[in-house]
Protein backbone atom coordinates (compact mmCIF):
# COMPACT_ATOMS: atom_id res chain seq x y z
CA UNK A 1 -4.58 11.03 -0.96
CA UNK A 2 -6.14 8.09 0.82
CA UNK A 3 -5.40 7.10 3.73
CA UNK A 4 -5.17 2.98 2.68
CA UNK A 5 -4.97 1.47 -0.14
CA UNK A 6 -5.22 -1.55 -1.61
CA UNK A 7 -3.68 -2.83 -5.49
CA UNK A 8 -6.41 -1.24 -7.71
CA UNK A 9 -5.43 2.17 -6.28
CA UNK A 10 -2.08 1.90 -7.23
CA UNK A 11 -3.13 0.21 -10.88
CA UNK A 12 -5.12 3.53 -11.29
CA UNK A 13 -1.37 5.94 -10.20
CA UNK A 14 -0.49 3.80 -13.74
CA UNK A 15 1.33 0.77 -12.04
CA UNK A 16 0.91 -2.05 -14.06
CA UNK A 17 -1.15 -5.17 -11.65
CA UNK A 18 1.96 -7.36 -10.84
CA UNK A 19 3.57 -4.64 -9.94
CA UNK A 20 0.97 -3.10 -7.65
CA UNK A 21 0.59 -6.26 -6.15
CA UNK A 22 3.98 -6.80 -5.10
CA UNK A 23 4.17 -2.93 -3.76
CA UNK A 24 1.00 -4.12 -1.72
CA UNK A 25 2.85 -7.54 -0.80
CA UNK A 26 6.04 -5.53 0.39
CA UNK A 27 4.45 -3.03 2.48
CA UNK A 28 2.51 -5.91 3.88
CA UNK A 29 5.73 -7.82 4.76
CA UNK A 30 7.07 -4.22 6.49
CA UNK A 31 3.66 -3.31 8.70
CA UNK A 32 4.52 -7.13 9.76
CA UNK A 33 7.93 -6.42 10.83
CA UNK A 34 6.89 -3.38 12.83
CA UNK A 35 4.33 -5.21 14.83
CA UNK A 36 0.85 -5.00 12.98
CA UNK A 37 0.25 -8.78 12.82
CA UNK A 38 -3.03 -8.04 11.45
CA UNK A 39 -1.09 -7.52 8.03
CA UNK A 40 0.30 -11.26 8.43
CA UNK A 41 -3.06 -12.37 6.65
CA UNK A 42 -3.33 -13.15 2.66
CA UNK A 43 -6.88 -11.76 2.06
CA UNK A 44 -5.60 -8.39 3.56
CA UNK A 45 -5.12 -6.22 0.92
CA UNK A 46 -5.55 -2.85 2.13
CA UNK A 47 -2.69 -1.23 3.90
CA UNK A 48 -1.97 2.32 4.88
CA UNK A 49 -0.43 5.04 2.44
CA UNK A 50 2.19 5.82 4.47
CA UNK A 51 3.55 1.79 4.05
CA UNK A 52 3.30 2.60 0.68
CA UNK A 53 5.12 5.69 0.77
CA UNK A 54 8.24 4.40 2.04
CA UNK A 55 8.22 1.77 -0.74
CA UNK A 56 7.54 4.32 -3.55
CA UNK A 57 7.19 8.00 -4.09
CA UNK A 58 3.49 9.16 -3.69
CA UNK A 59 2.41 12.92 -4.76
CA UNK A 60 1.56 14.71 -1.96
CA UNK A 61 -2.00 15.66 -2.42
CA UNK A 62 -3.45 18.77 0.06
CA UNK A 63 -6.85 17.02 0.55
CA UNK A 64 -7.16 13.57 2.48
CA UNK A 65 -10.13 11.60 0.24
């Protein structure tokens, strides 16, 4: 697994693009909360996996691409 991603990575796990977007959005909006105000910007739109994974459930993968 990666270790960021960005909407198009998500759109190719089978998520349809609103969708991916608004798991992108979300985990955006979280990294915020924790501190990262990097995140804070619209034309970010790669954020780590592990934001994602506490949105949704990722397969663990053995090898890090």
């Amino acid at each position: 697994m990666k270790a960021m991603m960005n909407f198009q990575d998500l759109c190719d796990l089978g998520y349809p693009e609103g969708q991916a977007r608004r798991i992108i959005r979300l985990a955006k909006q979280e990294l915020v909360k924790e501190g990262f105000a990097f995140y804070n910007g619209k034309r970010v739109g790669l954020v780590p996996t592990t934001a994602i994974t506490k949105i949704i459930a990722l397969p663990q993968s053995e090898d890090d691409n």
